[in-house]
PDB file of N, CA and C in Angstrom:
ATOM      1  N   UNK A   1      38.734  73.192-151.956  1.00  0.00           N
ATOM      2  CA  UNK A   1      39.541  73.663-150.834  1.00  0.00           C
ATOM      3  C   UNK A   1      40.852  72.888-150.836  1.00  0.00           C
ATOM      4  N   UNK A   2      41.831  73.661-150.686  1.00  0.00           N
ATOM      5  CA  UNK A   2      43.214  72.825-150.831  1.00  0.00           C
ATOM      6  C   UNK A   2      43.764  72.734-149.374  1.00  0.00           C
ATOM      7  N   UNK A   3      44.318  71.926-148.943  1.00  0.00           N
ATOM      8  CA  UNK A   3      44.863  71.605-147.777  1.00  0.00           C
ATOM      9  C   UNK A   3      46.538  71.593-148.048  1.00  0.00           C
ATOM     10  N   UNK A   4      46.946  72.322-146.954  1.00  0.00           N
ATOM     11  CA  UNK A   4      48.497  72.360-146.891  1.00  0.00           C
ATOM     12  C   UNK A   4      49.359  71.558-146.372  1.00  0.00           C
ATOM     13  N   UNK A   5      48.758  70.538-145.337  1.00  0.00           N
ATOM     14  CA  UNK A   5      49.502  69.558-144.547  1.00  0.00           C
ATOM     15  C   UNK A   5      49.342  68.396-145.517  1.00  0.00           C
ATOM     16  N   UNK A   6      50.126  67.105-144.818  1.00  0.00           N
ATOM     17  CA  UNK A   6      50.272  65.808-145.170  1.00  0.00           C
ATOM     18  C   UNK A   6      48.916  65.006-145.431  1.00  0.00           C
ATOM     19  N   UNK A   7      48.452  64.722-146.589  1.00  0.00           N
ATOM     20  CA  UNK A   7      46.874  64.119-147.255  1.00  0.00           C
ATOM     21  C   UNK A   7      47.034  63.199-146.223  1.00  0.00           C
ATOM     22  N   UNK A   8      45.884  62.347-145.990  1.00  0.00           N
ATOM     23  CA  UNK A   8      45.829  61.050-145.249  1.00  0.00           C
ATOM     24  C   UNK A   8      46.536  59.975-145.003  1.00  0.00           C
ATOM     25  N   UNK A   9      47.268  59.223-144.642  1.00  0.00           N
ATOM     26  CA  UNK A   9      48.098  58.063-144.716  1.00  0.00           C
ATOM     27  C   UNK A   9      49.471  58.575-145.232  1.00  0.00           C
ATOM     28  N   UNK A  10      49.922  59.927-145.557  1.00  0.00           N
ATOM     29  CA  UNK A  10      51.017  60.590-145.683  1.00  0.00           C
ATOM     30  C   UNK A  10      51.906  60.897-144.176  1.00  0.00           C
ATOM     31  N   UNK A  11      53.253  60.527-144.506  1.00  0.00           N
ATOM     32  CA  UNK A  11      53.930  61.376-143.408  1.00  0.00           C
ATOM     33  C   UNK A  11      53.952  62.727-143.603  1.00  0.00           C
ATOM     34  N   UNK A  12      54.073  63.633-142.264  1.00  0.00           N
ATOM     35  CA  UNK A  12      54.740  64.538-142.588  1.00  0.00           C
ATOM     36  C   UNK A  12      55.763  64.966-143.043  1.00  0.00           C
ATOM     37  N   UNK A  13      56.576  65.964-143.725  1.00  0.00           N
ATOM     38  CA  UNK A  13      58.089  66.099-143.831  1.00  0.00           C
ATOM     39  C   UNK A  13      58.522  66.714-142.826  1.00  0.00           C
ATOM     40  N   UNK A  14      59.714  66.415-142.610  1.00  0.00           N
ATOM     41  CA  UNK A  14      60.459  67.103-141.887  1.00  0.00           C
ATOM     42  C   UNK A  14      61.811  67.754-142.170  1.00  0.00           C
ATOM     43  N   UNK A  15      62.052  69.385-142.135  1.00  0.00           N
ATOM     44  CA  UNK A  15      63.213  69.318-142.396  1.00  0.00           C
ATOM     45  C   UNK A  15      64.386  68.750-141.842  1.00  0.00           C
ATOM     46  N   UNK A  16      65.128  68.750-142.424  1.00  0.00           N
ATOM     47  CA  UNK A  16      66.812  68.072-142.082  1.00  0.00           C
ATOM     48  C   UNK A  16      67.324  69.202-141.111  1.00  0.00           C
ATOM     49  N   UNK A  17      67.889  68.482-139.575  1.00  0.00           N
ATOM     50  CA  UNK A  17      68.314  69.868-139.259  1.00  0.00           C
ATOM     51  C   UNK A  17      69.454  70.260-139.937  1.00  0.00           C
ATOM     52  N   UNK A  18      70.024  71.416-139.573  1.00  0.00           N
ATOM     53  CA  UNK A  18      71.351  72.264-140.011  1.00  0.00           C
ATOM     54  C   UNK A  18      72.217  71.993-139.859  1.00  0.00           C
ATOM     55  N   UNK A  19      73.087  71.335-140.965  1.00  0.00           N
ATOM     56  CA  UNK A  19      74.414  71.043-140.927  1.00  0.00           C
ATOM     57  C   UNK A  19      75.379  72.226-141.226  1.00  0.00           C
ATOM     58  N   UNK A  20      74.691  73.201-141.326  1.00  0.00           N
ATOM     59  CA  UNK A  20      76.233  74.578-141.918  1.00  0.00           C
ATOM     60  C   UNK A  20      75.938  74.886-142.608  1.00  0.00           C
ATOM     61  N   UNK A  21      76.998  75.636-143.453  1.00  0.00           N
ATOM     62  CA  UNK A  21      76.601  76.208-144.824  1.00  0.00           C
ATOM     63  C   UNK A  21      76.789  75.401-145.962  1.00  0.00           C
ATOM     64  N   UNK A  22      76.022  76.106-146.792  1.00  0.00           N
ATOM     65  CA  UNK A  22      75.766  75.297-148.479  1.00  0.00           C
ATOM     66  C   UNK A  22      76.860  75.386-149.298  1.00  0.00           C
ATOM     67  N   UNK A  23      78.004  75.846-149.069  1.00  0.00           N
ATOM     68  CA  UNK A  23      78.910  76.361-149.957  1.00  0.00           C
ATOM     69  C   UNK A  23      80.070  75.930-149.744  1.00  0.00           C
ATOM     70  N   UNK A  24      81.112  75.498-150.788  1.00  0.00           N
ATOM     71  CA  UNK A  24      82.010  74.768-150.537  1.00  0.00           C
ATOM     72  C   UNK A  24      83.189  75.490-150.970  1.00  0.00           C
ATOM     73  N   UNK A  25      83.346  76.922-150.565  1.00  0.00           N
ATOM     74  CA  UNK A  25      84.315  77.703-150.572  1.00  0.00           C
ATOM     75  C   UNK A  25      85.392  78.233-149.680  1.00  0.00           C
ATOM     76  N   UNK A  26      86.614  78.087-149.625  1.00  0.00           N
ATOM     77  CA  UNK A  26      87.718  77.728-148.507  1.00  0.00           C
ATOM     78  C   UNK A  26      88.013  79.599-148.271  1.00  0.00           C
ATOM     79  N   UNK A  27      87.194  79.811-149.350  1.00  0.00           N
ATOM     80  CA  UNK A  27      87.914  81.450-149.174  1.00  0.00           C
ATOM     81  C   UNK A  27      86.936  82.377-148.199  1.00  0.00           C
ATOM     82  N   UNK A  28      85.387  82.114-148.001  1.00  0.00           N
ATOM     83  CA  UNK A  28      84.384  82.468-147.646  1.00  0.00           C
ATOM     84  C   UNK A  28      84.421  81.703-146.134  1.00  0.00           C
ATOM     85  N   UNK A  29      84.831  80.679-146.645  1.00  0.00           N
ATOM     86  CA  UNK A  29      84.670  79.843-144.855  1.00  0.00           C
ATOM     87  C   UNK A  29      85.496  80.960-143.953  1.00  0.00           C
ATOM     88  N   UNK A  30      86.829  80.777-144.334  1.00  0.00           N
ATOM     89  CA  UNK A  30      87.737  82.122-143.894  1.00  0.00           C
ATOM     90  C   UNK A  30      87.412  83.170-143.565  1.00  0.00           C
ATOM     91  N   UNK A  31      87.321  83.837-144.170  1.00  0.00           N
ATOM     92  CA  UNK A  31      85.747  85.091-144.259  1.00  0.00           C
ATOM     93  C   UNK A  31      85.034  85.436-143.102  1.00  0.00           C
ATOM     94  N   UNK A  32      84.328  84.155-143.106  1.00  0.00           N
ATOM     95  CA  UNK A  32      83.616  83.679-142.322  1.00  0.00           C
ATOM     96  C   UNK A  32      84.416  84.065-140.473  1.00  0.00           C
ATOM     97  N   UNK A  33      85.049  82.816-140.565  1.00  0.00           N
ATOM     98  CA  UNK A  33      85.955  82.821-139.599  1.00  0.00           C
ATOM     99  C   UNK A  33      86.207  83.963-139.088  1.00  0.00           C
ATOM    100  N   UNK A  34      87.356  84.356-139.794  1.00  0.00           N
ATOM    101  CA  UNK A  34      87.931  85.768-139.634  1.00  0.00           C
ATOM    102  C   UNK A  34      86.944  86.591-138.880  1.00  0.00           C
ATOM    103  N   UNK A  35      85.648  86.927-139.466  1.00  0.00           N
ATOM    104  CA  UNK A  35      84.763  87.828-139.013  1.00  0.00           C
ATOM    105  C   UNK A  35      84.399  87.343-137.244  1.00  0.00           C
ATOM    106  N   UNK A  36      83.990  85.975-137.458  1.00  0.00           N
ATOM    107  CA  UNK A  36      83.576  85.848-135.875  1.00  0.00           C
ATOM    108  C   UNK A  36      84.812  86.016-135.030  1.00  0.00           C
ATOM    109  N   UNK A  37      86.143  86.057-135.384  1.00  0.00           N
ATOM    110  CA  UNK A  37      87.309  86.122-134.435  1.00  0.00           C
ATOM    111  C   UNK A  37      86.886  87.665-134.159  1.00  0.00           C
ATOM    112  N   UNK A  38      86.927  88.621-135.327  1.00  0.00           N
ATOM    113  CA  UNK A  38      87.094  89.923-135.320  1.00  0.00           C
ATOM    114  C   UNK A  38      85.374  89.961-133.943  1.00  0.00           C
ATOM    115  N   UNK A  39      84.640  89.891-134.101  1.00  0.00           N
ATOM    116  CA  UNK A  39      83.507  90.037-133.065  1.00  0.00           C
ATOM    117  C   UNK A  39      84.072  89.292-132.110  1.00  0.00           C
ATOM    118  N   UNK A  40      84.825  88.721-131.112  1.00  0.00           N
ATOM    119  CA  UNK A  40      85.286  88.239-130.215  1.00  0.00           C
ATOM    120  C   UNK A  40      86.155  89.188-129.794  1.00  0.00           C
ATOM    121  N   UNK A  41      87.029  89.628-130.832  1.00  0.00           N
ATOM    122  CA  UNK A  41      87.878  91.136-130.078  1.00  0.00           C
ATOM    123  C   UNK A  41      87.470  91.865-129.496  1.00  0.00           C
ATOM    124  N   UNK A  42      86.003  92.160-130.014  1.00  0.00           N
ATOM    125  CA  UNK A  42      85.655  93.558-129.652  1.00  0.00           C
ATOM    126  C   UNK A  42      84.634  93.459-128.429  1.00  0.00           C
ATOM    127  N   UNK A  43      84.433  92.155-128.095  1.00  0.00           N
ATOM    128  CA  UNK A  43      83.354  91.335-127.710  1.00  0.00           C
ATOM    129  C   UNK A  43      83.634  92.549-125.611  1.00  0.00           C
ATOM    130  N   UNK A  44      85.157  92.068-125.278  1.00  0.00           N
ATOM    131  CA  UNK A  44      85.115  92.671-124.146  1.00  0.00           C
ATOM    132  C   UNK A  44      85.305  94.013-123.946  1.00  0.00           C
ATOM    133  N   UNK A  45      85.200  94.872-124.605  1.00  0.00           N
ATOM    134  CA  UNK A  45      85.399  96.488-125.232  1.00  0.00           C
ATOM    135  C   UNK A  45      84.412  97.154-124.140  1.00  0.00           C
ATOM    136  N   UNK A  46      84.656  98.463-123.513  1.00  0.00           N
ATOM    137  CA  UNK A  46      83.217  99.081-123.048  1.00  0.00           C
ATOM    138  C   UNK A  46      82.212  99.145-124.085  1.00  0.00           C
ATOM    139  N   UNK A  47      81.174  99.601-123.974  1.00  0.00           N
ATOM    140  CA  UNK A  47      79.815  99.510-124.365  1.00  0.00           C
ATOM    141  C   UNK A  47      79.917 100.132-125.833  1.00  0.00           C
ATOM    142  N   UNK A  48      80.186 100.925-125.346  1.00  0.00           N
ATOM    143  CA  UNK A  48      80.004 102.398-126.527  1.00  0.00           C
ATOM    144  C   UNK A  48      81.009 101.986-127.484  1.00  0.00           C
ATOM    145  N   UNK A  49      82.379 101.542-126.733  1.00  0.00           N
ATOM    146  CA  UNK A  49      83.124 101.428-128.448  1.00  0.00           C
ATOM    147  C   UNK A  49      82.792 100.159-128.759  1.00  0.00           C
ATOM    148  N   UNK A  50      82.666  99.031-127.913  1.00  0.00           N
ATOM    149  CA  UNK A  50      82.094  97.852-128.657  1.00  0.00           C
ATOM    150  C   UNK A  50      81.189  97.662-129.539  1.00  0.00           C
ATOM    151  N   UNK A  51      80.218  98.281-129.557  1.00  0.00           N
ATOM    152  CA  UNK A  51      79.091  99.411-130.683  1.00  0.00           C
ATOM    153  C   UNK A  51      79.378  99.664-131.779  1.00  0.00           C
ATOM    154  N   UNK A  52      80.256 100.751-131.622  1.00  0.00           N
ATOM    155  CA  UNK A  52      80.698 101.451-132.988  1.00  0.00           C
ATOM    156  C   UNK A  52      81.526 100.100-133.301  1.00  0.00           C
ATOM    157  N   UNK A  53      82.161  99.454-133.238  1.00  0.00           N
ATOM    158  CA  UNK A  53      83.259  98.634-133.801  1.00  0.00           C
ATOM    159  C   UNK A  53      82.264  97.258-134.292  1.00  0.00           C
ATOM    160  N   UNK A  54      80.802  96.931-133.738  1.00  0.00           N
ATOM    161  CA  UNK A  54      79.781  95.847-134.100  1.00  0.00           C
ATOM    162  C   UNK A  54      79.635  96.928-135.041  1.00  0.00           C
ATOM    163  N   UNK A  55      79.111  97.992-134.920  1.00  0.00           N
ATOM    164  CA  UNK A  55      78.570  98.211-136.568  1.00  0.00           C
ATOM    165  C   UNK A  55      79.510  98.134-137.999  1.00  0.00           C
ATOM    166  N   UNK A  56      80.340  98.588-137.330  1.00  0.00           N
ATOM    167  CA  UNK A  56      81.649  98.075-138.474  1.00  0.00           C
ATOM    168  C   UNK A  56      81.915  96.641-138.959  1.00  0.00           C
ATOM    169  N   UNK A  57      81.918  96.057-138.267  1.00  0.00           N
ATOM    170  CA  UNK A  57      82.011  94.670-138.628  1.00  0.00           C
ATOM    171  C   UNK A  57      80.665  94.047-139.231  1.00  0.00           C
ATOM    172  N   UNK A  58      79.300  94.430-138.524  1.00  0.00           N
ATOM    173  CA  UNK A  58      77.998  94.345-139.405  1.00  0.00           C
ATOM    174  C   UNK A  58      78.255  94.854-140.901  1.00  0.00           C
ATOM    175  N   UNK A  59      78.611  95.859-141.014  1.00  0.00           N
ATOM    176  CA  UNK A  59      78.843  96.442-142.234  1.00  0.00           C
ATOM    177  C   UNK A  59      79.520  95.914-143.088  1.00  0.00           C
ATOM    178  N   UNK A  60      80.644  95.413-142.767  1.00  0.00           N
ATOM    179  CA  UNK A  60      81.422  94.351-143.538  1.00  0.00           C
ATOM    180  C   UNK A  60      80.929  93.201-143.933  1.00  0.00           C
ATOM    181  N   UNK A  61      80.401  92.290-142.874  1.00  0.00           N
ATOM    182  CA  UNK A  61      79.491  91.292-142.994  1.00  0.00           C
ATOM    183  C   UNK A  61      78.441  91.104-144.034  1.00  0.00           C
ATOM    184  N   UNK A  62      77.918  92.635-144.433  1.00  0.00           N
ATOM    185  CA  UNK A  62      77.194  92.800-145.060  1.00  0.00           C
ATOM    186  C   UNK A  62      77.526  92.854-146.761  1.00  0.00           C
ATOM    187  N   UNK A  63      78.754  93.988-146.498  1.00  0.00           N
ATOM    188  CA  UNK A  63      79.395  94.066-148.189  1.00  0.00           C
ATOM    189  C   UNK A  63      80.029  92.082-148.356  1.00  0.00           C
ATOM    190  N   UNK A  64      79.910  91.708-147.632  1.00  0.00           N
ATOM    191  CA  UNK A  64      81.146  89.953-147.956  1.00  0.00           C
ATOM    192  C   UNK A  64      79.261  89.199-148.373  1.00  0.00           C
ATOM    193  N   UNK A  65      78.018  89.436-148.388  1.00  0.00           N
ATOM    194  CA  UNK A  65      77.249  88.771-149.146  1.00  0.00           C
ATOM    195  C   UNK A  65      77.261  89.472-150.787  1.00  0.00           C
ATOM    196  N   UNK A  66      77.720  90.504-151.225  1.00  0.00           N
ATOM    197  CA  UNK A  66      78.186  91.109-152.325  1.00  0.00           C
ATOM    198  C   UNK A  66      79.562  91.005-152.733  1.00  0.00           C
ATOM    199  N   UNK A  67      80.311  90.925-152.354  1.00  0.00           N
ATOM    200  CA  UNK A  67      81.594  91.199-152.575  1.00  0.00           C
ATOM    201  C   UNK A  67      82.798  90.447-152.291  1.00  0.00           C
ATOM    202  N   UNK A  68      83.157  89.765-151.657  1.00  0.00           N
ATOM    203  CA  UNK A  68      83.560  88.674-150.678  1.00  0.00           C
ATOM    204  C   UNK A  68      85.325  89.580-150.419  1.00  0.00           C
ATOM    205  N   UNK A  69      85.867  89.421-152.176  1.00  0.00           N
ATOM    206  CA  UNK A  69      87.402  90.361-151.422  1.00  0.00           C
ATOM    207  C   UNK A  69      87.078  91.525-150.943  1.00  0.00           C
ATOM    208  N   UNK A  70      86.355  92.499-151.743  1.00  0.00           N
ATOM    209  CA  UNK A  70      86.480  93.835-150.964  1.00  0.00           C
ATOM    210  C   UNK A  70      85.822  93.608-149.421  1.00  0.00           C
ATOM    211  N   UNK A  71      85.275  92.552-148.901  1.00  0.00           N
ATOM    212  CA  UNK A  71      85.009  92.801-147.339  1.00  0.00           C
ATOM    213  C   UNK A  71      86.458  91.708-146.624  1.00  0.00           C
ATOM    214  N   UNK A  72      87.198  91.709-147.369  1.00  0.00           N
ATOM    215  CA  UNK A  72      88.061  90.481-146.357  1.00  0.00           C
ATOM    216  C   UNK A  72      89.282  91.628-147.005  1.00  0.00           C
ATOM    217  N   UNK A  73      89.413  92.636-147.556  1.00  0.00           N
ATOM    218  CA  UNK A  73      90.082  93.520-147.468  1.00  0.00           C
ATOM    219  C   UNK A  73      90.175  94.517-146.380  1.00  0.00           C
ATOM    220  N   UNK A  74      88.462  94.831-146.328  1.00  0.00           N
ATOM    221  CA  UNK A  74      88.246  95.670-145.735  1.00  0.00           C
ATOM    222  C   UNK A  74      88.328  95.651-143.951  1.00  0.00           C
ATOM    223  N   UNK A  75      87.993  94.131-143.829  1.00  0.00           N
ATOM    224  CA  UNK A  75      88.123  92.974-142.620  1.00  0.00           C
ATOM    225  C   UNK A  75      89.720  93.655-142.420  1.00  0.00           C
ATOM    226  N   UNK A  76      90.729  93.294-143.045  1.00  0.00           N
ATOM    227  CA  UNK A  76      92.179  93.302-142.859  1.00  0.00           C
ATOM    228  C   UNK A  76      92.307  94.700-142.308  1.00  0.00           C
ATOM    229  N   UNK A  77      91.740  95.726-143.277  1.00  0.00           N
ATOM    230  CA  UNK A  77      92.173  97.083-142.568  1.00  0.00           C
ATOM    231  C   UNK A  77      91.513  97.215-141.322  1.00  0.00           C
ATOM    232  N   UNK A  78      90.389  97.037-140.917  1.00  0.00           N
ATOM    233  CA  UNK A  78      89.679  97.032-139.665  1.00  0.00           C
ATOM    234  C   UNK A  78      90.369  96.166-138.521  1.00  0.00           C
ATOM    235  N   UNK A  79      90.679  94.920-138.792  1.00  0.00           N
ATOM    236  CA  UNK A  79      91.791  94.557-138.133  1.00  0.00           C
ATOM    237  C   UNK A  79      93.144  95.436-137.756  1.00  0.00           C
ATOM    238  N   UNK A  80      93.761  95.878-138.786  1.00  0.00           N
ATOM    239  CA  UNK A  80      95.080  96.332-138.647  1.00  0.00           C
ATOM    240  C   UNK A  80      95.067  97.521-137.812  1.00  0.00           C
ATOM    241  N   UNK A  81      93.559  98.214-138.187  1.00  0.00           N
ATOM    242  CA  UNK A  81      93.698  99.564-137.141  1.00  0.00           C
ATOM    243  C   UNK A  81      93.043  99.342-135.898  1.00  0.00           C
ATOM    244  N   UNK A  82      92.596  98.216-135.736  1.00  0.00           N
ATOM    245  CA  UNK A  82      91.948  97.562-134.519  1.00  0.00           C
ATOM    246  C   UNK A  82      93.213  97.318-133.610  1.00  0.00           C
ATOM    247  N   UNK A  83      94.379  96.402-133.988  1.00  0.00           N
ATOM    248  CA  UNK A  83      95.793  96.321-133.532  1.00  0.00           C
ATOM    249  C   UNK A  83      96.296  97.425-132.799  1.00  0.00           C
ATOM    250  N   UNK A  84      96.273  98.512-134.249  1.00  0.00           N
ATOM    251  CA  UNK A  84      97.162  99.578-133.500  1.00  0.00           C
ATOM    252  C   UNK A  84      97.051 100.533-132.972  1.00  0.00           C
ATOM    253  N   UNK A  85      95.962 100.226-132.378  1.00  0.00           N
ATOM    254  CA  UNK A  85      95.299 101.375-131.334  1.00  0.00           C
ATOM    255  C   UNK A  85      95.335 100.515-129.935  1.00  0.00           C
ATOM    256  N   UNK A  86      96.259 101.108-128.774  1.00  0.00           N
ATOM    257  CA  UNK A  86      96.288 100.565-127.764  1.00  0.00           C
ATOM    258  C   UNK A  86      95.283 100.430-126.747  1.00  0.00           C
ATOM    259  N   UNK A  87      94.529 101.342-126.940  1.00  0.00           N
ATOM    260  CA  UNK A  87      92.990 101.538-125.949  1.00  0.00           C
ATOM    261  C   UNK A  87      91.847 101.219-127.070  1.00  0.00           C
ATOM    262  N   UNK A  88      92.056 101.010-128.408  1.00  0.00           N
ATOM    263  CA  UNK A  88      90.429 100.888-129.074  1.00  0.00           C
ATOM    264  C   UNK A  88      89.653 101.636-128.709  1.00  0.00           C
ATOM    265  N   UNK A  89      89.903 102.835-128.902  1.00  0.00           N
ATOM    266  CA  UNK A  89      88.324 104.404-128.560  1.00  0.00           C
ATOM    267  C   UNK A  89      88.732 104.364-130.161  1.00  0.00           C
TER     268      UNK A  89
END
C-alpha cells in the first residue's frame, strides 16, 4: 500500500505562495496589462454590451496563449473601435 502524504518524521511540503507569473517577457507583461485596462473600460458599460465586449476580450485573451502579436493586434483594433464609438452599443 503506498501512502501519499509525508512518511513519518517527514515534514510536509508546502507550496510557495504566488509570486506572479513565470515568464520574463516585457512584451506579454504588456499584453497582459493592456488586456486588464481593456476589461476596466468596459467594466462600467450596461449589461448587455458589457457582455458582448467581455467576450471579445475573453477571446483575445485566449488567441494571446497562442499567438501573443496577433492578440495585441487584435487588442489594438478592439481598442481603437472601442474609442470611436461614442455610446459603445
Amino acid at each position: 500500500m503506498t501512502h501519499a502524504g509525508p512518511q513519518p518524521g517527514e515534514q510536509p511540503t508546502v507550496p510557495a505562495p504566488w509570486s506572479g507569473p513565470e515568464w520574463d517577457d516585457p512584451a506579454l507583461t504588456l499584453l497582459a496589462r493592456r488586456l486588464r485596462d481593456a476589461h476596466r473600460l468596459v467594466a462600467p458599460l450596461p449589461r448587455d454590451t458589457r457582455r458582448r465586449l467581455i467576450r471579445h476580450l475573453l477571446a483575445i485573451t485566449d488567441l494571446a496563449k497562442r499567438d501573443a502579436d496577433l492578440a495585441a493586434r487584435r487588442l489594438d483594433a478592439f481598442l481603437a473601435d472601442f474609442s470611436g464609438t461614442s455610446d459603445a452599443r
